[in-house]
N, C-alpha and C. Protein backbone atom coordinates (compact mmCIF):
# COMPACT_ATOMS: atom_id res chain seq x y z
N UNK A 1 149.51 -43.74 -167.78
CA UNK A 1 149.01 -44.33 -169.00
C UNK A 1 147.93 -45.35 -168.64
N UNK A 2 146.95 -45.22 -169.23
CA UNK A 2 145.66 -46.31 -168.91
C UNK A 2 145.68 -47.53 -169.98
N UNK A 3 145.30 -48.38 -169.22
CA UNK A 3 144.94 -50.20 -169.95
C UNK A 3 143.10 -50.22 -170.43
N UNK A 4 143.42 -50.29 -171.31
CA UNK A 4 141.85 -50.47 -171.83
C UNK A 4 141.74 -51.57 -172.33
N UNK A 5 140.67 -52.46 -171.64
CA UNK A 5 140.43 -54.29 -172.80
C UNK A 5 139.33 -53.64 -173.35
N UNK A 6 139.18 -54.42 -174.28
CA UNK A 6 137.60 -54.34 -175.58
C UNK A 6 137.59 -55.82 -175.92
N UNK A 7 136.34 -56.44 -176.15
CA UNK A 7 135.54 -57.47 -175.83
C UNK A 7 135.01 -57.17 -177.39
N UNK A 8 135.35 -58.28 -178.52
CA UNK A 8 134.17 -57.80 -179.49
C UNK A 8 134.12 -59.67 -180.39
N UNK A 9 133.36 -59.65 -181.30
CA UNK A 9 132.94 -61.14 -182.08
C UNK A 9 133.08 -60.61 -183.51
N UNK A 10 133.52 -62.05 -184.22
CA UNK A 10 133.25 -61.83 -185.59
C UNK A 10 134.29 -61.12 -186.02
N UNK A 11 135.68 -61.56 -185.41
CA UNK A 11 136.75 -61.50 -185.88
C UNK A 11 137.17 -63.02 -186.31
N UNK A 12 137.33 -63.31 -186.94
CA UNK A 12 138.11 -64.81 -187.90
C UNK A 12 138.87 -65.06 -188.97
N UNK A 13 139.81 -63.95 -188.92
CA UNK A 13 140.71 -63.55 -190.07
C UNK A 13 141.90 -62.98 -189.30
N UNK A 14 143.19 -63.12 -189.95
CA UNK A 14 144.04 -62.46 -189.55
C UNK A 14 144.44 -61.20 -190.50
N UNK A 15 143.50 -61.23 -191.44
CA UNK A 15 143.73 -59.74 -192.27
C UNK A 15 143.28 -58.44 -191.29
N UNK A 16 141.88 -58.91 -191.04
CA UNK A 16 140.92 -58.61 -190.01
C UNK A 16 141.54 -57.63 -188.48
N UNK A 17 142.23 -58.86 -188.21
CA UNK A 17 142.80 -58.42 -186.59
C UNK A 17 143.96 -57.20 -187.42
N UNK A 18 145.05 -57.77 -188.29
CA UNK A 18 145.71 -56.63 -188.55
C UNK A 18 145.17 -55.11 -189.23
N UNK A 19 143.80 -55.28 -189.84
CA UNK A 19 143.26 -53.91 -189.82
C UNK A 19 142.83 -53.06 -188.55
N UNK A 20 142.23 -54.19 -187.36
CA UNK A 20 142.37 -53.20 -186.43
C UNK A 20 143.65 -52.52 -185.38
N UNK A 21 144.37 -53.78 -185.73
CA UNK A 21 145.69 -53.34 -185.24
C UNK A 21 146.10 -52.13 -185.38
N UNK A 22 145.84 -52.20 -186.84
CA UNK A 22 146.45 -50.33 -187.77
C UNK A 22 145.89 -49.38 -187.10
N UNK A 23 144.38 -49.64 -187.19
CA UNK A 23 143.22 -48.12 -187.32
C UNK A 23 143.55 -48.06 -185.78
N UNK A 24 144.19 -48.67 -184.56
CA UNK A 24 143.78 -48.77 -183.01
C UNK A 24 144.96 -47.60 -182.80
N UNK A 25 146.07 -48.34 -183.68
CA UNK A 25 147.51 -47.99 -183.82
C UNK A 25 147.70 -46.09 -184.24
N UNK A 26 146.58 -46.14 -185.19
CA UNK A 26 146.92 -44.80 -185.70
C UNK A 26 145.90 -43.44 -184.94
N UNK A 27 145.55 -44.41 -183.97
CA UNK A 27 144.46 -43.40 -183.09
C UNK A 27 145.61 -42.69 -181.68
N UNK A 28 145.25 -41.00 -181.75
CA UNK A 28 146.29 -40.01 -180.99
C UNK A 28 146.04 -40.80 -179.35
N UNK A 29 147.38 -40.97 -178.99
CA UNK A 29 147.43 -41.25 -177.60
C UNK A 29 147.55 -43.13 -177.67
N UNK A 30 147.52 -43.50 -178.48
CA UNK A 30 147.31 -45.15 -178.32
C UNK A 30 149.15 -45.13 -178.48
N UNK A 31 149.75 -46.14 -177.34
CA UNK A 31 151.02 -46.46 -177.33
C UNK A 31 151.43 -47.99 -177.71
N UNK A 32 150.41 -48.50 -177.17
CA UNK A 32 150.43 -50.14 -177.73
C UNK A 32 149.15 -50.52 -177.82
N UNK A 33 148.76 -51.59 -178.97
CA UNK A 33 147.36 -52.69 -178.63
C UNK A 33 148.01 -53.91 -179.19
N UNK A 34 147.44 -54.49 -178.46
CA UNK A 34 147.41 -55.92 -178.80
C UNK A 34 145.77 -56.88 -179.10
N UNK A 35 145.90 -57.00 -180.41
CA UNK A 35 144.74 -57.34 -180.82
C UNK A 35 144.34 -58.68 -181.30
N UNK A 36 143.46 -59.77 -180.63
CA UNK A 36 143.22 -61.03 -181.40
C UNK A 36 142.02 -61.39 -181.62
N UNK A 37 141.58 -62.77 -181.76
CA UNK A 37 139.95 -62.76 -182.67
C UNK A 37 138.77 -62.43 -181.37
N UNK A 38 138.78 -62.06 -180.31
CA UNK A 38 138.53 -61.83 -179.18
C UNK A 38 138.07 -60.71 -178.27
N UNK A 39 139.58 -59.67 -178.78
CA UNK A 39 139.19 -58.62 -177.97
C UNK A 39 140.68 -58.18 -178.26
N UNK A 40 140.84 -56.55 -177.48
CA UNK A 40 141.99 -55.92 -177.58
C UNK A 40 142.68 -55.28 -176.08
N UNK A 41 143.78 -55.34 -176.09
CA UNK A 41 144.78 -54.61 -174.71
C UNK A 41 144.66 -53.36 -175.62
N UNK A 42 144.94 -52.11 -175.18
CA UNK A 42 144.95 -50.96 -175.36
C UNK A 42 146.17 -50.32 -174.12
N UNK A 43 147.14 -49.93 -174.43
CA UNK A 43 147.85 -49.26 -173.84
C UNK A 43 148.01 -47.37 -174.12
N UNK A 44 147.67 -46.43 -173.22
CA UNK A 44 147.66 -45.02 -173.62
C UNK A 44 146.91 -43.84 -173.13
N UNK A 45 146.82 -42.89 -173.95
CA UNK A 45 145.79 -41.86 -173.08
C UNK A 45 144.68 -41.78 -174.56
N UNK A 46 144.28 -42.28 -174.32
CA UNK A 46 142.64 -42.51 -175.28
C UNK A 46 141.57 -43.05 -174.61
N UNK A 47 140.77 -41.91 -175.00
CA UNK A 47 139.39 -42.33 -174.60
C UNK A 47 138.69 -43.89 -175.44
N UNK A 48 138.22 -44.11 -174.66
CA UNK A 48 137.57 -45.86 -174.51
C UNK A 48 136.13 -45.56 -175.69
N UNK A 49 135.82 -44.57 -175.80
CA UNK A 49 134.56 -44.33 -176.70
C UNK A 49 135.17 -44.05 -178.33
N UNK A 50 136.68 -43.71 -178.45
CA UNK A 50 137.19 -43.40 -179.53
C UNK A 50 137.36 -44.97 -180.17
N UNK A 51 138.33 -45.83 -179.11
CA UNK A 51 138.50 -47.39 -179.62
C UNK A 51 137.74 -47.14 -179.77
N UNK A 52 136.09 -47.60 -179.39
CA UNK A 52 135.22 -48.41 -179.74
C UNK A 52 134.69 -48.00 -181.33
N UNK A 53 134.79 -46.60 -181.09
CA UNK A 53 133.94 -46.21 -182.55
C UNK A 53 134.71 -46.84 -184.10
N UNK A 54 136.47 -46.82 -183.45
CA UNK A 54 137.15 -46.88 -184.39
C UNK A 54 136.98 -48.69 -184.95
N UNK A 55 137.06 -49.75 -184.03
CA UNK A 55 136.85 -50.94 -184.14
C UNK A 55 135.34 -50.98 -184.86
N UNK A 56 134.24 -50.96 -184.02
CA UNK A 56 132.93 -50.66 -184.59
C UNK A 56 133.10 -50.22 -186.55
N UNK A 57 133.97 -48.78 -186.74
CA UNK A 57 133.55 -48.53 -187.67
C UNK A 57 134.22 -49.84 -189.27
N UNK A 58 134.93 -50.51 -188.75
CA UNK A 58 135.35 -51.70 -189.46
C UNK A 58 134.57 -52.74 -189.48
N UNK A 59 133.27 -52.64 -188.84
CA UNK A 59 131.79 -53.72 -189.09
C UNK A 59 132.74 -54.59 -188.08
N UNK A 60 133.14 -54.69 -186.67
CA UNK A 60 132.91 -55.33 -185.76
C UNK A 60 132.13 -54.78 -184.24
N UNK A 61 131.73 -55.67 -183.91
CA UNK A 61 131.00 -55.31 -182.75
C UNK A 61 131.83 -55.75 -181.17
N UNK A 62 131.67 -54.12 -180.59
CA UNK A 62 132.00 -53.96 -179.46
C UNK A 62 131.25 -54.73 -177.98
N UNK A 63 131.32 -55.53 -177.61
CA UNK A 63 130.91 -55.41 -176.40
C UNK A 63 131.15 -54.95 -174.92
């Protein structure tokens, strides 16, 4: 199982972090994330280009 961090800004809500929690959550192969105003742990077999698109597509930015 692979560890993936993600690095992103312009999180400052905790509605926020729990939407990506969900959308990270409901992506095939994700076993755990842990998500705060910061960045995310990713625990699973998911590709690193899927997080990103999925975070991204909630108007935050990946770095």
């Amino acid at each position: 199982m692979a560890h993936i961090s993600l690095c992103f800004e312009g999180v400052d809500d905790a509605e926020l972090i729990n939407r990506i929690t969900t959308e990270l959550m409901m992506l095939d192969g994700v076993e755990s994330a842990e998500v705060g105003r910061h960045g995310a742990e990713v625990e699973g077999r998911v590709r690193r280009d899927a997080l990103i698109e999925t975070v991204e597509a909630l108007g935050v930015k990946v770095s």
